[in-house]
PDB file of N, CA and C in Angstrom:
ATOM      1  N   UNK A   1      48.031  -6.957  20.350  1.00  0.00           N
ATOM      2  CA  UNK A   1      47.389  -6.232  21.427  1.00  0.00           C
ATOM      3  C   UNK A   1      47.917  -4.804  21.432  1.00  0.00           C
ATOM      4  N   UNK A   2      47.111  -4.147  21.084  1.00  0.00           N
ATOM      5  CA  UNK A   2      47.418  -2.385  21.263  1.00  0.00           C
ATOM      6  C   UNK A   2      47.924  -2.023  23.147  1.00  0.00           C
ATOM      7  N   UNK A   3      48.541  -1.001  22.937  1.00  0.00           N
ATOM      8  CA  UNK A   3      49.590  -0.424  23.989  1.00  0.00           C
ATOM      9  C   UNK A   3      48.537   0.204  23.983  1.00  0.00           C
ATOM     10  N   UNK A   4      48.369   1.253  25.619  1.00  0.00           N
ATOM     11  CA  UNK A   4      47.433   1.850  25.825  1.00  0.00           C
ATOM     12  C   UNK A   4      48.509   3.284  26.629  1.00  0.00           C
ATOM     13  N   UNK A   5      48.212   3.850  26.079  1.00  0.00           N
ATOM     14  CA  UNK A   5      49.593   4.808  26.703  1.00  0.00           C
ATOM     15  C   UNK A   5      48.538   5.732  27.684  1.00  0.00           C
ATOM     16  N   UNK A   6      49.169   5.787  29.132  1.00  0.00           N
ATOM     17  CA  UNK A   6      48.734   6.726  30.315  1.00  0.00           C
ATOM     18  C   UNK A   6      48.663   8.095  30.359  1.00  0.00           C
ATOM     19  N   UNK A   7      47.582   8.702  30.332  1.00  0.00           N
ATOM     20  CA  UNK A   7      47.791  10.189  29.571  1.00  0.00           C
ATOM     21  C   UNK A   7      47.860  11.077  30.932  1.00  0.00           C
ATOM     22  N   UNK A   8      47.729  10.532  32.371  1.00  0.00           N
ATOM     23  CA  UNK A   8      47.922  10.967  33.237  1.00  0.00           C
ATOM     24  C   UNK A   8      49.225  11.102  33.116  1.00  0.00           C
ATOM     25  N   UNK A   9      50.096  12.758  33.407  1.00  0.00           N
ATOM     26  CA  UNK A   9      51.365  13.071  34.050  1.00  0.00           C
ATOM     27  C   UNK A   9      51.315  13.394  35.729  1.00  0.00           C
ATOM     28  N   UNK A  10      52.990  13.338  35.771  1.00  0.00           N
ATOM     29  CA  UNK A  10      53.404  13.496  37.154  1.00  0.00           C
ATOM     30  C   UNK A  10      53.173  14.736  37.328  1.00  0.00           C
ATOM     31  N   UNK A  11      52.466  14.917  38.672  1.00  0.00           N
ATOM     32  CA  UNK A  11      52.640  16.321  39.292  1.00  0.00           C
ATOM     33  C   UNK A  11      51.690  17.450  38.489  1.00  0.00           C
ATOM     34  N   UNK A  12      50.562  16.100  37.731  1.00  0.00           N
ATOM     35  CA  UNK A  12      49.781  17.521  36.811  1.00  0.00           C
ATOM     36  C   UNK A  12      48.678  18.063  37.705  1.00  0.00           C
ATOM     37  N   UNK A  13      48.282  17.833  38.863  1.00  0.00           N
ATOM     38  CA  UNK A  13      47.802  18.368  40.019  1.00  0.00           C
ATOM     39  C   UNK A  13      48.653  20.028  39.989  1.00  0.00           C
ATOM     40  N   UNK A  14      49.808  19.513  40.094  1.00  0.00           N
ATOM     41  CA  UNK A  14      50.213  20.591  40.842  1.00  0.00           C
ATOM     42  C   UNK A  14      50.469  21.810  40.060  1.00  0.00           C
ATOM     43  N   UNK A  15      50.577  20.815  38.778  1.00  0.00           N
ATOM     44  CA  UNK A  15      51.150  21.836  37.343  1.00  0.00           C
ATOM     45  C   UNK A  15      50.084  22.926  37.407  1.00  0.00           C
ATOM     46  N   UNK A  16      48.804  21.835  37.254  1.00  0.00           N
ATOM     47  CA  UNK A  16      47.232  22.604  36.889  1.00  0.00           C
ATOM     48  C   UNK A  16      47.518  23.354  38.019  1.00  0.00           C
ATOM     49  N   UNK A  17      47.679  23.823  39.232  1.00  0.00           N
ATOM     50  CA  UNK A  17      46.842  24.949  40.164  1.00  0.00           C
ATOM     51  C   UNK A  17      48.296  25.769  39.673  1.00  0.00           C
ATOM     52  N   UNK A  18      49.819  25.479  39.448  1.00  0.00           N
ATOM     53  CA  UNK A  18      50.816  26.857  39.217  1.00  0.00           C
ATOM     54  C   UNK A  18      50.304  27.259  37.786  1.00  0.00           C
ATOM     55  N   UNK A  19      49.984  26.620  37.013  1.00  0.00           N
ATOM     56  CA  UNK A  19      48.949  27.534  35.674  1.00  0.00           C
ATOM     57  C   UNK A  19      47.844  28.465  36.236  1.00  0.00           C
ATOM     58  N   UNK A  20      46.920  27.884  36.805  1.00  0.00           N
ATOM     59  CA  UNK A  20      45.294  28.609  37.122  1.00  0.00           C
ATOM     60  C   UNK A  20      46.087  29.999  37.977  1.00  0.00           C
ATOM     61  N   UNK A  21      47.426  29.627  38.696  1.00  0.00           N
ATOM     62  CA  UNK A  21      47.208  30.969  39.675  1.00  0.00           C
ATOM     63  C   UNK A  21      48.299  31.664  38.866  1.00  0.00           C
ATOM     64  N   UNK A  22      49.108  31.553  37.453  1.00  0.00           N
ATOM     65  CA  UNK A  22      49.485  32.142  36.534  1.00  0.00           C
ATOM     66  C   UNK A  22      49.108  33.081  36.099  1.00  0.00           C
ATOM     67  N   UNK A  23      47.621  32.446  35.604  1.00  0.00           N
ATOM     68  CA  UNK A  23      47.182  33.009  34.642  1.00  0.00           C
ATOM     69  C   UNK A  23      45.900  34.141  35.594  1.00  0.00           C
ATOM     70  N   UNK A  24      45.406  33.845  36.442  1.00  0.00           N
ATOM     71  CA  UNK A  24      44.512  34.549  37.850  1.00  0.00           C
ATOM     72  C   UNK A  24      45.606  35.575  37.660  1.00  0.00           C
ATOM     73  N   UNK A  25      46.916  35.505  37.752  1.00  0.00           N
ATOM     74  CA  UNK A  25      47.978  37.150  37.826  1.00  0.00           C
ATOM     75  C   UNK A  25      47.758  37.980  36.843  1.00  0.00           C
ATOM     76  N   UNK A  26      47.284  37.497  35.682  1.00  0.00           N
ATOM     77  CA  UNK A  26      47.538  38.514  34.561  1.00  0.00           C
ATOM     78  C   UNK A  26      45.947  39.242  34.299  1.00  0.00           C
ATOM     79  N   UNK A  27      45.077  38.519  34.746  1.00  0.00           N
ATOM     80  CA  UNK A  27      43.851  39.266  34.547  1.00  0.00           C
ATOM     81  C   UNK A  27      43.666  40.901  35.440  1.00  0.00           C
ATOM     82  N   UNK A  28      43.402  41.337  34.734  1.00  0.00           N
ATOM     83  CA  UNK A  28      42.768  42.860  34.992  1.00  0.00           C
ATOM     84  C   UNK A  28      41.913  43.190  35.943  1.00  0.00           C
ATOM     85  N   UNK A  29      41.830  43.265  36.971  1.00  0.00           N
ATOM     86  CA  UNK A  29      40.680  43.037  38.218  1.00  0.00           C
ATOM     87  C   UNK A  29      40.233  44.372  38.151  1.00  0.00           C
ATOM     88  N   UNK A  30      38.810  44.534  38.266  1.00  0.00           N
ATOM     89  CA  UNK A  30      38.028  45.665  38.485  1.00  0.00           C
ATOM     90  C   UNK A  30      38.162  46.742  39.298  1.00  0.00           C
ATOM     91  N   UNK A  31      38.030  47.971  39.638  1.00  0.00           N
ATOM     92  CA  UNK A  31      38.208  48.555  41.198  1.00  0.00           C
ATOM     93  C   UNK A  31      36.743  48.545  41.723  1.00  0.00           C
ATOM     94  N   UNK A  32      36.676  48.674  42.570  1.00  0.00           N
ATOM     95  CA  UNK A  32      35.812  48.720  43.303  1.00  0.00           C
ATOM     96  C   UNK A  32      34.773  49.562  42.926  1.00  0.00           C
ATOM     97  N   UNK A  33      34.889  50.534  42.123  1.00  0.00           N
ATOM     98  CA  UNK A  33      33.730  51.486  41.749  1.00  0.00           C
ATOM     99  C   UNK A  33      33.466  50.818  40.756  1.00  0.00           C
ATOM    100  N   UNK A  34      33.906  50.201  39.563  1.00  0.00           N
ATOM    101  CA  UNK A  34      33.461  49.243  38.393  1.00  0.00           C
ATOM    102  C   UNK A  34      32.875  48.418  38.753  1.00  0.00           C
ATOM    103  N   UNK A  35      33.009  47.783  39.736  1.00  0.00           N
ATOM    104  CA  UNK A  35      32.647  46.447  40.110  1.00  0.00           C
ATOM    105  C   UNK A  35      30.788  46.648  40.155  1.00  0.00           C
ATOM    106  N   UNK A  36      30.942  48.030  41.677  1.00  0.00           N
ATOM    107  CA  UNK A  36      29.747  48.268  42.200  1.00  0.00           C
ATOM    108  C   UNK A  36      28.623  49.037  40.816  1.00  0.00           C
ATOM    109  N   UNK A  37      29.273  49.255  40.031  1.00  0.00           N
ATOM    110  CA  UNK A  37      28.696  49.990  38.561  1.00  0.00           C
ATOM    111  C   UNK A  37      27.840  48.711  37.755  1.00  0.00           C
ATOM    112  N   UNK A  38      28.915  48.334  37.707  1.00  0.00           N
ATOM    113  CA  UNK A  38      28.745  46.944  37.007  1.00  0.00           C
ATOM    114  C   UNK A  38      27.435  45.846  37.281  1.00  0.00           C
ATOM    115  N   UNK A  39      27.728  46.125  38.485  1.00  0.00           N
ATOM    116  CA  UNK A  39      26.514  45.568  39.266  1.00  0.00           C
ATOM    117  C   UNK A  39      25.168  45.806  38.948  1.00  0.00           C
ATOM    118  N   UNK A  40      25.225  47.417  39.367  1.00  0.00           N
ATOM    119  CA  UNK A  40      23.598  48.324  39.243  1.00  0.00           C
ATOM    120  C   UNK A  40      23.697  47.677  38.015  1.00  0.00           C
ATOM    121  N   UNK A  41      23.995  47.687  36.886  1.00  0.00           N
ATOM    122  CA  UNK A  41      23.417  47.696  35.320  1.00  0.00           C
ATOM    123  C   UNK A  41      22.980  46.374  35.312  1.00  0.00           C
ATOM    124  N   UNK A  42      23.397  45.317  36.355  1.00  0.00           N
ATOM    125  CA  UNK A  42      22.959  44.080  36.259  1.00  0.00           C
ATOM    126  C   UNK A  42      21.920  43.571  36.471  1.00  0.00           C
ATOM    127  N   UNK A  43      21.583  44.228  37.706  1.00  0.00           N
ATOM    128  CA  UNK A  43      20.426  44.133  38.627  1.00  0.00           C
ATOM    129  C   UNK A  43      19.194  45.113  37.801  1.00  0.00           C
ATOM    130  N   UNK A  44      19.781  46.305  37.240  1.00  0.00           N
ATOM    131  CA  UNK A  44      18.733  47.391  36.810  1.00  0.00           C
ATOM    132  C   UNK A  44      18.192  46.378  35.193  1.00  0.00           C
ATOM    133  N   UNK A  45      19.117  45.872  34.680  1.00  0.00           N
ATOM    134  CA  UNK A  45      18.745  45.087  33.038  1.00  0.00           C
ATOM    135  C   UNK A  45      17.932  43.954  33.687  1.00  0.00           C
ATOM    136  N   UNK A  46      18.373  42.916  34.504  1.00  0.00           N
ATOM    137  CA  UNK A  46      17.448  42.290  34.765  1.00  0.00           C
ATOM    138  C   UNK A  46      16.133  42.131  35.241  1.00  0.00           C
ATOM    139  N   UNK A  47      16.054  43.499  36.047  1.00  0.00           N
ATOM    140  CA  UNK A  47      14.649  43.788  36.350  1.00  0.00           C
ATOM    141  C   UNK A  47      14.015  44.268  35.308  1.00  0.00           C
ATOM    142  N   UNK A  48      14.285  44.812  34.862  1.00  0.00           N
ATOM    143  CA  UNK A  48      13.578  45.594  33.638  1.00  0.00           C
ATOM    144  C   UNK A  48      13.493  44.604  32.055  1.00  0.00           C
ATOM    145  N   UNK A  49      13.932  42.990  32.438  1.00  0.00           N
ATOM    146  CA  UNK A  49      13.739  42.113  31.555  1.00  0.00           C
ATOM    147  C   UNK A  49      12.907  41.295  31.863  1.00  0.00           C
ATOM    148  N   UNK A  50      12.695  41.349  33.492  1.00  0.00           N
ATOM    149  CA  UNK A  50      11.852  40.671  34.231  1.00  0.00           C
ATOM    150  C   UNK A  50      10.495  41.286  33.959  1.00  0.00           C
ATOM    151  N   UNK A  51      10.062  42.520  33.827  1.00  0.00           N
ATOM    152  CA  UNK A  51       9.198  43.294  33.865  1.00  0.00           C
ATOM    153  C   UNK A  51       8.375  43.368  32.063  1.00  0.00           C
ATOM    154  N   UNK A  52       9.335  43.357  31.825  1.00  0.00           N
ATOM    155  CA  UNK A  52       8.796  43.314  30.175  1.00  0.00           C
ATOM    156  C   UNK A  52       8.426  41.669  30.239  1.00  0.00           C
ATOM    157  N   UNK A  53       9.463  40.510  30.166  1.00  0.00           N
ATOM    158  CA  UNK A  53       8.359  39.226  30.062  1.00  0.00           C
ATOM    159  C   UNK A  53       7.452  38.970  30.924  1.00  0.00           C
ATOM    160  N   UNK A  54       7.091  39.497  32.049  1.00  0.00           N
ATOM    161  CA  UNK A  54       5.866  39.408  32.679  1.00  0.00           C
ATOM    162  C   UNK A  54       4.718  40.258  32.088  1.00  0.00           C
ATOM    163  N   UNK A  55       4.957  41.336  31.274  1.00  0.00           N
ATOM    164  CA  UNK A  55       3.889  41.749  30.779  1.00  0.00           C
ATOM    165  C   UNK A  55       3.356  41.366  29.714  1.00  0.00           C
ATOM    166  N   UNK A  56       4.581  40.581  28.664  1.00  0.00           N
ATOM    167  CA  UNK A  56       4.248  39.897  27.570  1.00  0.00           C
ATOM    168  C   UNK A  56       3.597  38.537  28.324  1.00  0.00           C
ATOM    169  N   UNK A  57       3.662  37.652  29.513  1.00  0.00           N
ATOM    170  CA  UNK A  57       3.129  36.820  29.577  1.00  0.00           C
ATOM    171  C   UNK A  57       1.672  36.678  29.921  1.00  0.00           C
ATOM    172  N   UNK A  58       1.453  38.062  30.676  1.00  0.00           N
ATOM    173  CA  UNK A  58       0.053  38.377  30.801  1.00  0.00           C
ATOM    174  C   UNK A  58      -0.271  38.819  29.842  1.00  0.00           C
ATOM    175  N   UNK A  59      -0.158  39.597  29.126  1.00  0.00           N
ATOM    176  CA  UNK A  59      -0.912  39.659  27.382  1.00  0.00           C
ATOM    177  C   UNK A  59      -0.860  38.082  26.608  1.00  0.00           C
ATOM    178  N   UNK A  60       0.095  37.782  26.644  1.00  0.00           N
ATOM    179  CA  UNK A  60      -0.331  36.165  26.082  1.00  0.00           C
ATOM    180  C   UNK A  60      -1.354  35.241  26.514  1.00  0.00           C
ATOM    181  N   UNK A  61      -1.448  35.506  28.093  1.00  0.00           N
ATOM    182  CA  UNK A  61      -2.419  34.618  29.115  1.00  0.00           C
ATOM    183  C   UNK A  61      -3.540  34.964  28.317  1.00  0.00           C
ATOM    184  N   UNK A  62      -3.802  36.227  28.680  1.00  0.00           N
ATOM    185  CA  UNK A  62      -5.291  36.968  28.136  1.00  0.00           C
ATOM    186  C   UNK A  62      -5.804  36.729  26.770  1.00  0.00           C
ATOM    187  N   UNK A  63      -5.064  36.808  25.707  1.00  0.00           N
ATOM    188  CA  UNK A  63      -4.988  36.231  24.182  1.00  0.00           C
ATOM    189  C   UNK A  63      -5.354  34.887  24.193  1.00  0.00           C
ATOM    190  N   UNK A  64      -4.912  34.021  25.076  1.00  0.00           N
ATOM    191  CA  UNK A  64      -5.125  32.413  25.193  1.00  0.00           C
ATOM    192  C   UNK A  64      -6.313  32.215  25.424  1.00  0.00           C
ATOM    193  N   UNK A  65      -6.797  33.358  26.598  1.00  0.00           N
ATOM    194  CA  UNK A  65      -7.688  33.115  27.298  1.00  0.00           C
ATOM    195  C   UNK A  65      -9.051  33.377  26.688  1.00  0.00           C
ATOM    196  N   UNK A  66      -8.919  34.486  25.839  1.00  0.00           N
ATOM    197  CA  UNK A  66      -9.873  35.010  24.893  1.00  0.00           C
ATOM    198  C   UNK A  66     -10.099  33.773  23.431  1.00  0.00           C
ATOM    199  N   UNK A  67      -9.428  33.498  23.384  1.00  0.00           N
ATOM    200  CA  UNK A  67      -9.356  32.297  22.408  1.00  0.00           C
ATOM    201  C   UNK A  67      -9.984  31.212  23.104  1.00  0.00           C
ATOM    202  N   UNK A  68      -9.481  30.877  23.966  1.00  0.00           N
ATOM    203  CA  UNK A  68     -10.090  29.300  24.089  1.00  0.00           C
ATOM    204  C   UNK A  68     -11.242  29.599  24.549  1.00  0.00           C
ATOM    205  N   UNK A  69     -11.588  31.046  25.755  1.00  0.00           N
ATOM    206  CA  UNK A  69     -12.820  30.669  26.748  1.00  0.00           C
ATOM    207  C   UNK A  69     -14.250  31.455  26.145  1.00  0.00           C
TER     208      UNK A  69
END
């Protein structure tokens, strides 16, 4: 009969959150003007990705549409 060894450790609750807030110390946090920068380019790329596949989907509609009807 094989041994089944417990891969749960003691206190790895606690281990895991003094790692996560370890390693949360060493990261580089944004200032506040990066952040808000960061943002616009997010919001401005996504609209403007939004805007291009909606126009490719209405040219596709119309292509479909010319085809089948």
């Amino acid at each position: 009969m094989a041994v089944v060894n417990d891969t749960k450790q003691e206190g790895g609750l606690q281990r895991w959150f003094r790692e996560t807030r370890g390693e949360l110390r060493k990261v580089v946090w944004p200032t506040r003007e990066e952040a808000i920068r960061l943002t616009r380019v997010v919001v401005l790329i996504s609209l403007v990705m939004g805007l291009l596949l909606g126009l490719l989907d209405l040219v596709l509609n119309s292509l479909y549409g010319l085809l089948i009807g």
